[in-house]
Each structure stands twice: as C-alpha cells, then as structure tokens.
PDB file of N, CA and C in Angstrom:
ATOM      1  N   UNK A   1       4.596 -19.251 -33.586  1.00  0.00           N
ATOM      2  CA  UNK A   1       5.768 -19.008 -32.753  1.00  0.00           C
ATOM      3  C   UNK A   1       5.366 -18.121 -31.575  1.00  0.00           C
ATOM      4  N   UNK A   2       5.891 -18.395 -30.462  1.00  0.00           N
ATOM      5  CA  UNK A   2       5.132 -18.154 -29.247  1.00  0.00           C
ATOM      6  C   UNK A   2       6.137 -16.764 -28.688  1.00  0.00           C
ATOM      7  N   UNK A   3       5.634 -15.451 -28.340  1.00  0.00           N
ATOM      8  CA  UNK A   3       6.579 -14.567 -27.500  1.00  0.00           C
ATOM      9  C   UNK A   3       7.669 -15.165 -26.391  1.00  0.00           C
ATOM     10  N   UNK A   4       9.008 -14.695 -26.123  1.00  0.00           N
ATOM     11  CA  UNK A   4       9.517 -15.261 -25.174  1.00  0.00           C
ATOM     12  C   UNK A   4       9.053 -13.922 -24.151  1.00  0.00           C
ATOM     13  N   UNK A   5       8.588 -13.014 -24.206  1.00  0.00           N
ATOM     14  CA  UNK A   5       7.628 -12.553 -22.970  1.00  0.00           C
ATOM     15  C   UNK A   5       6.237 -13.079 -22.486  1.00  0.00           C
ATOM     16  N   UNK A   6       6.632 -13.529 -21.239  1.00  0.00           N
ATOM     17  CA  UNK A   6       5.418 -13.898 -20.601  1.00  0.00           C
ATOM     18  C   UNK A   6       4.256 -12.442 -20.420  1.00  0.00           C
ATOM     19  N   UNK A   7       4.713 -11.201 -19.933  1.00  0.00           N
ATOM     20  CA  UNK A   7       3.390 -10.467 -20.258  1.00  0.00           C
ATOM     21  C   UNK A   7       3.710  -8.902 -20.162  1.00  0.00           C
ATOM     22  N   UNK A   8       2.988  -8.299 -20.530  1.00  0.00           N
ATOM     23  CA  UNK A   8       3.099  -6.788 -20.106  1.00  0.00           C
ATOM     24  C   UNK A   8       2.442  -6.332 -19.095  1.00  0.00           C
ATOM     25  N   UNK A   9       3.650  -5.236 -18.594  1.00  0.00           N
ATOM     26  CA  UNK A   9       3.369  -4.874 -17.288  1.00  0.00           C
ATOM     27  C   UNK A   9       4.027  -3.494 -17.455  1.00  0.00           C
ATOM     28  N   UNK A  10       4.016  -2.286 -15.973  1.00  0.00           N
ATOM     29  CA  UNK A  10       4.534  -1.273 -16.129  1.00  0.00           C
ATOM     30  C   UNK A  10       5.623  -1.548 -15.110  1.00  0.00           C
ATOM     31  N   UNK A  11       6.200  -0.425 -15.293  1.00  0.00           N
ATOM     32  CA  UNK A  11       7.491   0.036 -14.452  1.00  0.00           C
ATOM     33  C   UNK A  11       7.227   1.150 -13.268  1.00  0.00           C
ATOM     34  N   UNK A  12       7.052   1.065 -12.326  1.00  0.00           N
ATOM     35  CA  UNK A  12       6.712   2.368 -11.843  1.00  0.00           C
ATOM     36  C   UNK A  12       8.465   2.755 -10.973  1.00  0.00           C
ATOM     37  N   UNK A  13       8.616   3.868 -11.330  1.00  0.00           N
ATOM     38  CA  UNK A  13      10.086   4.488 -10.472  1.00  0.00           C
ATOM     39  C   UNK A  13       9.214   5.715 -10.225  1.00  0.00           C
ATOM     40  N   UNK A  14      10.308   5.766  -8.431  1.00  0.00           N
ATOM     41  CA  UNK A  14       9.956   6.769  -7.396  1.00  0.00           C
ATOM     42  C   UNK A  14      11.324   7.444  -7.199  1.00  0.00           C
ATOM     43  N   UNK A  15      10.966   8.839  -7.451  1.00  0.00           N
ATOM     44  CA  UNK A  15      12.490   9.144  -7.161  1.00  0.00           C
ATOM     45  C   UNK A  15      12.293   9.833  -5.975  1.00  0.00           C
ATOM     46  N   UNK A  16      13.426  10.214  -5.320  1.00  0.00           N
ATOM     47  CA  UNK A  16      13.022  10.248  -3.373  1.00  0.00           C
ATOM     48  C   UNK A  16      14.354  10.719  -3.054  1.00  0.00           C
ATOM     49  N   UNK A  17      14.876  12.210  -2.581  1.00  0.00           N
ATOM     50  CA  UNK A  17      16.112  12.426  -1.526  1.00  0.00           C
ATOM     51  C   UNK A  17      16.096  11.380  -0.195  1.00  0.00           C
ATOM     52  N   UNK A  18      17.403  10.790  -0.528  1.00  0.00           N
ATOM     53  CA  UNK A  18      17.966   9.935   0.834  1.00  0.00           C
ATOM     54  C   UNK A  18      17.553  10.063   2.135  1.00  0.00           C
ATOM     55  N   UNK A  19      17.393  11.344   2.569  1.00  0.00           N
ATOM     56  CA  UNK A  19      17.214  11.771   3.528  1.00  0.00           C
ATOM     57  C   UNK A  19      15.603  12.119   3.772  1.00  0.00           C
ATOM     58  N   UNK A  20      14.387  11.641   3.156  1.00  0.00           N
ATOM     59  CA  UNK A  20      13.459  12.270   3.299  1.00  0.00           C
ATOM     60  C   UNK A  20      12.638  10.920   4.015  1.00  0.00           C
ATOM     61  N   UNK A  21      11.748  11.750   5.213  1.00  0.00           N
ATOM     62  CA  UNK A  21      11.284  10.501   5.808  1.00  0.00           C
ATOM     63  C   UNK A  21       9.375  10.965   5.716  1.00  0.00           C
ATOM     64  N   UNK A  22       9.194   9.351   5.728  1.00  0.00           N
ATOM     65  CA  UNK A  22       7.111   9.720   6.210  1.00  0.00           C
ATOM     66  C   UNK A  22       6.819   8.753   7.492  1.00  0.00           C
ATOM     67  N   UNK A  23       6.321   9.068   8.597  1.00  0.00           N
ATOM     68  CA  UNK A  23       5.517   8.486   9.041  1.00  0.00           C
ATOM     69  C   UNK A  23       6.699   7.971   9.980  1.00  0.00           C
ATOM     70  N   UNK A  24       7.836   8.700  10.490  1.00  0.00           N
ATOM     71  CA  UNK A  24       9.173   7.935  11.171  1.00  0.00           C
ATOM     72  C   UNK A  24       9.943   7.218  10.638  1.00  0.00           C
ATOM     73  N   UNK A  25       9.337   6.713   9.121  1.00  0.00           N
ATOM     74  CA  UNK A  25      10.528   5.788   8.208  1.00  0.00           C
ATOM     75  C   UNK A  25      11.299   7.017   7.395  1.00  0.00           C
ATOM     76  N   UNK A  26      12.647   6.255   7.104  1.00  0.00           N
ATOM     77  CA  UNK A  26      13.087   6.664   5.449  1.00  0.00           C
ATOM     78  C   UNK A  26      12.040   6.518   4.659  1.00  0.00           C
ATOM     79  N   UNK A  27      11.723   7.829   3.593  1.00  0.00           N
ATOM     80  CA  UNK A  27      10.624   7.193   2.489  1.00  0.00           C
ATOM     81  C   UNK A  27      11.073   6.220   1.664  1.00  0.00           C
ATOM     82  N   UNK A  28      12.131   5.548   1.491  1.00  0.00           N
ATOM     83  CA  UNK A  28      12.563   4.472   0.525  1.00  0.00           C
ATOM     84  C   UNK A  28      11.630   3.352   1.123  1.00  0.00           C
ATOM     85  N   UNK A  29      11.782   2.778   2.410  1.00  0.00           N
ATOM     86  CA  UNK A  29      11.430   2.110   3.325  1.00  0.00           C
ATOM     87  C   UNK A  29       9.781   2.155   3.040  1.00  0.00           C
ATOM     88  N   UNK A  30       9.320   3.262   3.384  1.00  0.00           N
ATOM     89  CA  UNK A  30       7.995   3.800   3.681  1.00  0.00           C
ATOM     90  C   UNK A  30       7.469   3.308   2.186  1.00  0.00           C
ATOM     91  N   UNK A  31       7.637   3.005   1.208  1.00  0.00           N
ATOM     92  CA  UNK A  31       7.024   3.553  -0.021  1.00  0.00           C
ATOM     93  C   UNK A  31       6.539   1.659  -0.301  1.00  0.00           C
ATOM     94  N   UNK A  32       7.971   0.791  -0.246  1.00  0.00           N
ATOM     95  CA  UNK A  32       8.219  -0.713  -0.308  1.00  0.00           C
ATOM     96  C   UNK A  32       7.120  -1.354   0.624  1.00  0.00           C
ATOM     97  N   UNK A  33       7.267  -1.057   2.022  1.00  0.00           N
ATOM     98  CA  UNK A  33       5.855  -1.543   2.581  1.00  0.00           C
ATOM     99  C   UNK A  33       5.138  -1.487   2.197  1.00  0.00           C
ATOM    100  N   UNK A  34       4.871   0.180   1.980  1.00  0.00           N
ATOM    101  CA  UNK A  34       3.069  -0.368   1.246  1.00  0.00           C
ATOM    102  C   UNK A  34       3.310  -0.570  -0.016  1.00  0.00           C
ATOM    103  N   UNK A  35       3.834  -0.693  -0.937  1.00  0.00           N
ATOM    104  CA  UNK A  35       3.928  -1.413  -2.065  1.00  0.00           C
ATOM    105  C   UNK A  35       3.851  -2.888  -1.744  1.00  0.00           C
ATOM    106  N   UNK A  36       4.201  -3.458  -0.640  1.00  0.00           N
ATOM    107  CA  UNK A  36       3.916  -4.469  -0.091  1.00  0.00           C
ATOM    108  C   UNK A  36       2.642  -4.694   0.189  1.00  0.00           C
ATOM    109  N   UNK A  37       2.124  -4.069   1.352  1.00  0.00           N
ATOM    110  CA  UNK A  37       0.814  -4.160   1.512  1.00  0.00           C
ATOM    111  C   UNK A  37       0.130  -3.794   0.472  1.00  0.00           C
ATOM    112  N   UNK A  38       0.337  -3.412  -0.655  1.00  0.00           N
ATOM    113  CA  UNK A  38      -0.811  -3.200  -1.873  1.00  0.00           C
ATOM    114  C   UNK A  38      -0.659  -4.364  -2.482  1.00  0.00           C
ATOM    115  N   UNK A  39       0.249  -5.392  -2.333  1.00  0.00           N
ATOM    116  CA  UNK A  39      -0.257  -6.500  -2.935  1.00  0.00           C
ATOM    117  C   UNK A  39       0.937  -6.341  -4.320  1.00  0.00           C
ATOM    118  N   UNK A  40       1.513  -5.341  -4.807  1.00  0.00           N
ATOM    119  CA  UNK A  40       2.627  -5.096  -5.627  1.00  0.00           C
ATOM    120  C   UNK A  40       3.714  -6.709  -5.815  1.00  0.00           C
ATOM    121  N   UNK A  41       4.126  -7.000  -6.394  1.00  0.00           N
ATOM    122  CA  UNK A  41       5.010  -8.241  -6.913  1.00  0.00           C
ATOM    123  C   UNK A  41       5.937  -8.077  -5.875  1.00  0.00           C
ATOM    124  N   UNK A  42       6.479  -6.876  -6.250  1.00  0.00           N
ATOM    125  CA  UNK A  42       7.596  -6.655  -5.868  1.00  0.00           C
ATOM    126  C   UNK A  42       8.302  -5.694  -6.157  1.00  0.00           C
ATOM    127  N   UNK A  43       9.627  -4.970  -4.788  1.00  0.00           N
ATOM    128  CA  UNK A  43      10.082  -3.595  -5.096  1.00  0.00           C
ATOM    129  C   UNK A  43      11.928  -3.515  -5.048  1.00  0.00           C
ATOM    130  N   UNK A  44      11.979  -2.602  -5.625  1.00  0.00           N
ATOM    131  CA  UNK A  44      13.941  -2.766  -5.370  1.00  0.00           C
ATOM    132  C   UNK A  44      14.056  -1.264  -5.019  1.00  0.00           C
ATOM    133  N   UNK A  45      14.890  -1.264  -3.958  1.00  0.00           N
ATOM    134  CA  UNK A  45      15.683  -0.086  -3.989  1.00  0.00           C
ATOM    135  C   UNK A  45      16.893   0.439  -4.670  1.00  0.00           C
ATOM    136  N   UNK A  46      17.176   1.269  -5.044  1.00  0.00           N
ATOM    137  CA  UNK A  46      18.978   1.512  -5.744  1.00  0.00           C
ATOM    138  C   UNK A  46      19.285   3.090  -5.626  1.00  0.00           C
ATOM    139  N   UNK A  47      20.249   2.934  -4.520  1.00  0.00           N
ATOM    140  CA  UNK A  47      20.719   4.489  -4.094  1.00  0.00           C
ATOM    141  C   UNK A  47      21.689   5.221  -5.378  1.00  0.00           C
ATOM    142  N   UNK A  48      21.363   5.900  -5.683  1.00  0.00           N
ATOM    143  CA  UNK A  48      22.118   6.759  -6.589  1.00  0.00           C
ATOM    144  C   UNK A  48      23.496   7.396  -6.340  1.00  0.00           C
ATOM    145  N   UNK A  49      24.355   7.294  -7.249  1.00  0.00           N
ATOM    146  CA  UNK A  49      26.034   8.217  -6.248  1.00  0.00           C
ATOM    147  C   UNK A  49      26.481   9.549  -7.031  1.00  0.00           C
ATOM    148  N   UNK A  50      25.640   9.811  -7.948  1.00  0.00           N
ATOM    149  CA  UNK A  50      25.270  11.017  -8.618  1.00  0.00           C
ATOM    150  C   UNK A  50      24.019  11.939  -8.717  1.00  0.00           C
ATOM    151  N   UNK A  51      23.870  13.009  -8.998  1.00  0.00           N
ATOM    152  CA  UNK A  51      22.401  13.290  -9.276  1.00  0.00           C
ATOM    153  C   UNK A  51      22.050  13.838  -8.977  1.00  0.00           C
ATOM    154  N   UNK A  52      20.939  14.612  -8.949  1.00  0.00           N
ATOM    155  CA  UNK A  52      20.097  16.020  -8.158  1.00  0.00           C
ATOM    156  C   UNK A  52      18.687  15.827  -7.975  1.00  0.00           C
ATOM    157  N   UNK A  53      18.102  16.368  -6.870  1.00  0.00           N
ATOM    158  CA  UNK A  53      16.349  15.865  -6.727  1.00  0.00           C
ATOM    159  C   UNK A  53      16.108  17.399  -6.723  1.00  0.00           C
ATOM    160  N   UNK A  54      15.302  18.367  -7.676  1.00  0.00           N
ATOM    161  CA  UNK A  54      14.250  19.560  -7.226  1.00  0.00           C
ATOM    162  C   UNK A  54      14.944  20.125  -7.328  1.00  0.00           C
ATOM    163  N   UNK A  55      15.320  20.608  -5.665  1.00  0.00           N
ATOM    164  CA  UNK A  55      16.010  21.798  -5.109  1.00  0.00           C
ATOM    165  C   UNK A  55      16.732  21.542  -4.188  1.00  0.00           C
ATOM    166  N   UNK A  56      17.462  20.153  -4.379  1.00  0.00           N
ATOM    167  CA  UNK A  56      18.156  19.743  -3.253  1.00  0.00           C
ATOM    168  C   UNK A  56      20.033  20.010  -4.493  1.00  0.00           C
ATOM    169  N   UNK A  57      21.239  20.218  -3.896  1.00  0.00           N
ATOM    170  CA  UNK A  57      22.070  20.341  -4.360  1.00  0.00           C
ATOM    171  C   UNK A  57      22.778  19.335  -5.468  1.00  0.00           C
ATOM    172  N   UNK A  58      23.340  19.624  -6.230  1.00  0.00           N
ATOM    173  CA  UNK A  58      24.111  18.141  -7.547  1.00  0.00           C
ATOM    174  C   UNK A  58      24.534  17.756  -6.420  1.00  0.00           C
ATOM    175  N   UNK A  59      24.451  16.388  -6.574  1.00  0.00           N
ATOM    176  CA  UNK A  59      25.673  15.383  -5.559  1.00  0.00           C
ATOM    177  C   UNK A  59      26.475  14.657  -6.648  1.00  0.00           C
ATOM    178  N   UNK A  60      28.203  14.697  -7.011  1.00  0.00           N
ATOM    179  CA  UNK A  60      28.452  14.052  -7.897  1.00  0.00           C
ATOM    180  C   UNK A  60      29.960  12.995  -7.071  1.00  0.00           C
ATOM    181  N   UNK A  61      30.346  11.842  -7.512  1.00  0.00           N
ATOM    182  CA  UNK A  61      31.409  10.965  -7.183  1.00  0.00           C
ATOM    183  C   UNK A  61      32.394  12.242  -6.346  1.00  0.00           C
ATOM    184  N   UNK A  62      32.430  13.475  -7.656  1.00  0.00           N
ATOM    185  CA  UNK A  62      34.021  13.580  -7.177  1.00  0.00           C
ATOM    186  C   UNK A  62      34.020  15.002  -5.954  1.00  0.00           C
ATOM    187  N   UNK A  63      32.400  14.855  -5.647  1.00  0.00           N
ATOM    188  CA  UNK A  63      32.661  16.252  -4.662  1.00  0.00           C
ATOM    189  C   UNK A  63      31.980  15.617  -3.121  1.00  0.00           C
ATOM    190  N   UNK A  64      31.823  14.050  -3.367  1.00  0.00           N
ATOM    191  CA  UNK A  64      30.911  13.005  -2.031  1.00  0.00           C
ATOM    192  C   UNK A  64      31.080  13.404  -0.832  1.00  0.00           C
ATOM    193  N   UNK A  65      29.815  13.637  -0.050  1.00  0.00           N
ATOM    194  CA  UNK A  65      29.950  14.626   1.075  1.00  0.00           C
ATOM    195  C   UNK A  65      29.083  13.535   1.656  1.00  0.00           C
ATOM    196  N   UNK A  66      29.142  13.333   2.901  1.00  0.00           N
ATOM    197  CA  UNK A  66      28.281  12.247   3.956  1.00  0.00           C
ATOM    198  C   UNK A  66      27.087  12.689   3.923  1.00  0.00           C
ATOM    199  N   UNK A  67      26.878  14.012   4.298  1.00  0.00           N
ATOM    200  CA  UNK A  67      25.888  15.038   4.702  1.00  0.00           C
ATOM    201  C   UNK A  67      24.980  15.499   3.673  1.00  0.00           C
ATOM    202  N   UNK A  68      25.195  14.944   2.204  1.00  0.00           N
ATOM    203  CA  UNK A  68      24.520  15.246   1.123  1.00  0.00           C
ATOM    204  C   UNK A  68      23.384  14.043   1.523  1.00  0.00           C
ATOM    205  N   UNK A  69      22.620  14.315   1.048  1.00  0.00           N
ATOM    206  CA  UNK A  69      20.962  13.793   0.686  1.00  0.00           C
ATOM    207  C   UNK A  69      21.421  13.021  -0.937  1.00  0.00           C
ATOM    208  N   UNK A  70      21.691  12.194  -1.484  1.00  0.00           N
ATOM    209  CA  UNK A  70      21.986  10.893  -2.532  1.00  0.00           C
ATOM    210  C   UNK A  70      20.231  10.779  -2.857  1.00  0.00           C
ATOM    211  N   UNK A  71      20.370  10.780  -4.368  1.00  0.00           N
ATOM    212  CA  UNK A  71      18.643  10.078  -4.960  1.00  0.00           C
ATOM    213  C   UNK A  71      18.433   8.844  -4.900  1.00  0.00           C
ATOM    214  N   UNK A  72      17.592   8.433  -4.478  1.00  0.00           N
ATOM    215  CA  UNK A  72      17.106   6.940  -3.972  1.00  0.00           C
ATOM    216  C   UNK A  72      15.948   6.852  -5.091  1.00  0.00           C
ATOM    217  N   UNK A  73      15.879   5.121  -5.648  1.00  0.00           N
ATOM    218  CA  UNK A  73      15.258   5.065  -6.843  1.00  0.00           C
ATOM    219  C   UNK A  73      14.176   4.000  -6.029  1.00  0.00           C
ATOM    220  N   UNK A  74      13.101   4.326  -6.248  1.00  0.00           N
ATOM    221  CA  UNK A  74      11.957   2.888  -5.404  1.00  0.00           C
ATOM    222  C   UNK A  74      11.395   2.585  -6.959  1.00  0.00           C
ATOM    223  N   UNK A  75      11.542   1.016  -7.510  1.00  0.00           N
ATOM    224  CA  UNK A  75      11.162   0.626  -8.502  1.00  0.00           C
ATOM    225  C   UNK A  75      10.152  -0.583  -8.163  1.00  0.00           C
ATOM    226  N   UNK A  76       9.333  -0.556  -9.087  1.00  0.00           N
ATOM    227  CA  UNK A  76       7.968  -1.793  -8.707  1.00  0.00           C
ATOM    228  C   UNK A  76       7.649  -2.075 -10.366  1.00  0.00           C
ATOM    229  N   UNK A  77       7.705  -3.363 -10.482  1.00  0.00           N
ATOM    230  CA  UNK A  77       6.704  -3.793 -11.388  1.00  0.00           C
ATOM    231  C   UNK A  77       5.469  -4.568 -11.327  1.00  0.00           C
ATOM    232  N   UNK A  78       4.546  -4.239 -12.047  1.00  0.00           N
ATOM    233  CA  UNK A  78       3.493  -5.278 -12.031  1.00  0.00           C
ATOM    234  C   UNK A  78       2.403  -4.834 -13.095  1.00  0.00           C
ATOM    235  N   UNK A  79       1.049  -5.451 -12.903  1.00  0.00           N
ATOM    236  CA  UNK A  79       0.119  -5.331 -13.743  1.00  0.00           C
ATOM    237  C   UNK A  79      -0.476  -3.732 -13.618  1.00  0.00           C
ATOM    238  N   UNK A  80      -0.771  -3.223 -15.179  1.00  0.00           N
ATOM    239  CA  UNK A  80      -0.779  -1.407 -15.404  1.00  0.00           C
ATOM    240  C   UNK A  80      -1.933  -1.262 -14.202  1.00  0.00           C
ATOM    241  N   UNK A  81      -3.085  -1.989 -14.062  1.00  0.00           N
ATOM    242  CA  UNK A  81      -3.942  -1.614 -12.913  1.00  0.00           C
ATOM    243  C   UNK A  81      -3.000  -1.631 -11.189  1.00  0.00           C
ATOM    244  N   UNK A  82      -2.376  -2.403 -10.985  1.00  0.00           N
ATOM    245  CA  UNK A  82      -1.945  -2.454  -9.522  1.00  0.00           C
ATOM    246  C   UNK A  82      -1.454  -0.892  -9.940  1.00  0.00           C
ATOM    247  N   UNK A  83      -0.189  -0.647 -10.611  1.00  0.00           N
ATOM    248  CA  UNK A  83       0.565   0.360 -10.682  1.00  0.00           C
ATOM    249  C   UNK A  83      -0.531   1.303 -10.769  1.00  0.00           C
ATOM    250  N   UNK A  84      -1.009   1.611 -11.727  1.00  0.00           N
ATOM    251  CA  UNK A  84      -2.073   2.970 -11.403  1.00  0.00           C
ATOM    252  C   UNK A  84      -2.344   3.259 -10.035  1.00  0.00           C
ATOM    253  N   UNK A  85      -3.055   1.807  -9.911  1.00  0.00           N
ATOM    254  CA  UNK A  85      -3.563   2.194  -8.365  1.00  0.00           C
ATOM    255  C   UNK A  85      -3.255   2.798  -7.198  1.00  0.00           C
ATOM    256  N   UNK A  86      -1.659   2.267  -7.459  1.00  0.00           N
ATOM    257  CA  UNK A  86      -0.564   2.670  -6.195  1.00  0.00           C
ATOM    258  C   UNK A  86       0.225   3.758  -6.836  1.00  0.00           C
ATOM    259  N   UNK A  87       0.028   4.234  -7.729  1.00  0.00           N
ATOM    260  CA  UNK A  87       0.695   5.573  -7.862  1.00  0.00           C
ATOM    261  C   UNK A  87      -0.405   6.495  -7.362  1.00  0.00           C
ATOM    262  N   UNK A  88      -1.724   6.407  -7.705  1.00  0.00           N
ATOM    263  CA  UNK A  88      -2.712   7.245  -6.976  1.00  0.00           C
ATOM    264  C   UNK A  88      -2.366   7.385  -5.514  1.00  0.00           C
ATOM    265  N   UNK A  89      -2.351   6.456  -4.891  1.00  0.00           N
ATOM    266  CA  UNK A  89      -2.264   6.545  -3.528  1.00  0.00           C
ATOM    267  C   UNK A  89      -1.065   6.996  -3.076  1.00  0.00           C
ATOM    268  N   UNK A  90       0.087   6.873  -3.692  1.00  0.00           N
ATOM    269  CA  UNK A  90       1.294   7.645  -3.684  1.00  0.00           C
ATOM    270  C   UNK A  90       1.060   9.161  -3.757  1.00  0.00           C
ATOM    271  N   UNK A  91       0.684   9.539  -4.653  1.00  0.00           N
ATOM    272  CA  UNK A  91       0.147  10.882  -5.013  1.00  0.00           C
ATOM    273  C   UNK A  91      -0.442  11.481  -3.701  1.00  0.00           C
ATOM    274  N   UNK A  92      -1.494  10.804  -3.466  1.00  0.00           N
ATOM    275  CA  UNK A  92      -2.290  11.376  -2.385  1.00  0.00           C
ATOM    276  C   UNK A  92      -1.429  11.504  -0.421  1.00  0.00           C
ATOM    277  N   UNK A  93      -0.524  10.284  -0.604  1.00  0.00           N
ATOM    278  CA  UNK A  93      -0.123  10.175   0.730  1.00  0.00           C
ATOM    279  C   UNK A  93       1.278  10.859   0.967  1.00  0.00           C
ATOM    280  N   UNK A  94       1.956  11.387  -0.253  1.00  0.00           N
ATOM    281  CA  UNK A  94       3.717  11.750  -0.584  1.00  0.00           C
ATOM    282  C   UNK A  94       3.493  13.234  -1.327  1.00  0.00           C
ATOM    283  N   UNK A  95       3.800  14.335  -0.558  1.00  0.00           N
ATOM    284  CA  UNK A  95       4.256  15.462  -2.070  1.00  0.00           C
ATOM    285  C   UNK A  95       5.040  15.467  -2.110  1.00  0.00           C
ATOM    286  N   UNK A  96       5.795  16.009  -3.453  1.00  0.00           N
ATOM    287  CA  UNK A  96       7.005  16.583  -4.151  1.00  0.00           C
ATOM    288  C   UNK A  96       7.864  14.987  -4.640  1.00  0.00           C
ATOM    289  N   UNK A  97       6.779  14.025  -4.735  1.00  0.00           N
ATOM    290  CA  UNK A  97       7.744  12.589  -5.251  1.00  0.00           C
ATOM    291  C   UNK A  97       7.919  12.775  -6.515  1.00  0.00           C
ATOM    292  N   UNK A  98       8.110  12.412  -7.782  1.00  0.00           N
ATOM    293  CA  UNK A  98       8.613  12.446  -9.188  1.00  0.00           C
ATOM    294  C   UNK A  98       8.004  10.425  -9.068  1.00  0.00           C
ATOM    295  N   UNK A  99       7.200  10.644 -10.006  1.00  0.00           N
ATOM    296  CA  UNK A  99       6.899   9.388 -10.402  1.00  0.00           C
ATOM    297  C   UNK A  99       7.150   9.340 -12.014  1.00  0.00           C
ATOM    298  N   UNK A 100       7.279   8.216 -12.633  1.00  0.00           N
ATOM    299  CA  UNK A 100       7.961   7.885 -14.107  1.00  0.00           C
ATOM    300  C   UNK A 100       6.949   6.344 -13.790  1.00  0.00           C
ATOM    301  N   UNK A 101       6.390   6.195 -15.031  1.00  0.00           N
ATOM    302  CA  UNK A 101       5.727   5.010 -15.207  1.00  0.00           C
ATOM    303  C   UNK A 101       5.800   4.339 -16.718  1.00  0.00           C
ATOM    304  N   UNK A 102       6.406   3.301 -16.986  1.00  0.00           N
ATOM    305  CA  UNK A 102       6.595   2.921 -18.381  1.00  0.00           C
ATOM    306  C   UNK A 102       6.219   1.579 -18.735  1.00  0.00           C
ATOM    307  N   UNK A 103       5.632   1.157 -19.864  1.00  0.00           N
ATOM    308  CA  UNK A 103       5.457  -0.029 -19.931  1.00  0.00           C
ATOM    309  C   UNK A 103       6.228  -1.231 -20.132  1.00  0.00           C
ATOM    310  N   UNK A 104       6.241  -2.201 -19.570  1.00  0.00           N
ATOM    311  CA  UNK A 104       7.903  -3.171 -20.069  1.00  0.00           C
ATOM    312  C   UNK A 104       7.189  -4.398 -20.256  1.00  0.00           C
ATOM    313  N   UNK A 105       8.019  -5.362 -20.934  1.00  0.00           N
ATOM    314  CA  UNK A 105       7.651  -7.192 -21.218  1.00  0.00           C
ATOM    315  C   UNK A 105       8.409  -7.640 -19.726  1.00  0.00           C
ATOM    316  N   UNK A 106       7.697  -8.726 -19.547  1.00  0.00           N
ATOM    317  CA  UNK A 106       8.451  -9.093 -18.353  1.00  0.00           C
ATOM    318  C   UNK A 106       8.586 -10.633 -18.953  1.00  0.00           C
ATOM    319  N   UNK A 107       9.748 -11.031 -18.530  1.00  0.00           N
ATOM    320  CA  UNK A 107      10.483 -12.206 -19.298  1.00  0.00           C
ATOM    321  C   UNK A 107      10.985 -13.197 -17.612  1.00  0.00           C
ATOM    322  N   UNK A 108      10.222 -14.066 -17.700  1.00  0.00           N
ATOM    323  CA  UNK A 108      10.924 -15.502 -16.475  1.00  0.00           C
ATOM    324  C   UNK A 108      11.538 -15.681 -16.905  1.00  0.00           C
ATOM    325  N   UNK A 109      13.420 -16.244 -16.678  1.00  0.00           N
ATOM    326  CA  UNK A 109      13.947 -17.399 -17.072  1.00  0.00           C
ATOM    327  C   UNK A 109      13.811 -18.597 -16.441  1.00  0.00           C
TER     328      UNK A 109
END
C-alpha cells in the first residue's frame, strides 16, 4: 500500500514587521524574490491582524491602528537542502528575522 504523500519536505516561516524594508522593498517582497531566485517551489505571504514581533507593540483586532506595523508571515516549502540553504542566506543578508523550520508531507491532489 502506497503513501498518499508524495514526499517530505520542510516548511520554512519568516516572521517580519509590516513595515520593515531591505534593499527599497517591503521585506515580505524582498524575501519571495529571492526565494524565487533561489530556485524555491514556491512562497505565500499572509499578513497577520493580531500579534507582536520583538519589540514592536501587541497589535490586536480590537485596538487596529493604520500606523501599527501588523506581522507578516513569508512561508516556502521545498526540499530540507533548498530550505537550509536559503535560510543560511537569510541569516546572513536579514537581522532580527525569526525563522521556524519544520518538516511536512507534501500531498498533490
């Protein structure tokens, strides 16, 4: 009987204040390119409407201020070597990012 996962792979999440930029981009922006240019599968963004980064203030639904900085989530999956790879280089090119890396099945329908 055959897995209905086609394979294992990791998860890499970037957590990132809304407001933080590299290189003239938003880092949300900034991070997806070169996750692009590294050859990465593929990336999603998903802005957060709760939450706190570091030392930046709680942002929650019921106190929503324009002017707050919102946590921005940069998610990538792919094979544990790409991800290593590009979290290194994350490391080296981004301080103060929060990286989370986990392993997942990845399932086609």
């Amino acid at each position: 009987m055959s897995s209905v996962f086609d394979a294992k792979a990791q998860l890499l999440r970037v957590y990132v204040p809304e407001g933080r930029m590299k290189d003239g981009q938003g880092a949300a922006e900034w991070i997806v390119c070169r996750a692009c240019e590294h050859g990465l599968a593929g990336a999603s963004v998903l802005r957060g409407i709760g939450g706190y980064y570091m030392n930046d203030p709680v942002v929650a639904p019921e106190f929503f201020n324009l002017r707050m900085s919102h946590p921005v989530i940069v998610e990538m999956v792919d094979q544990p070597e790409k991800i290593e790879e590009f979290s290194g280089f994350l490391k080296k090119e981004m301080s103060g990012l929060l990286l989370c890396r986990n392993e997942v099945d990845i399932c086609v329908s």
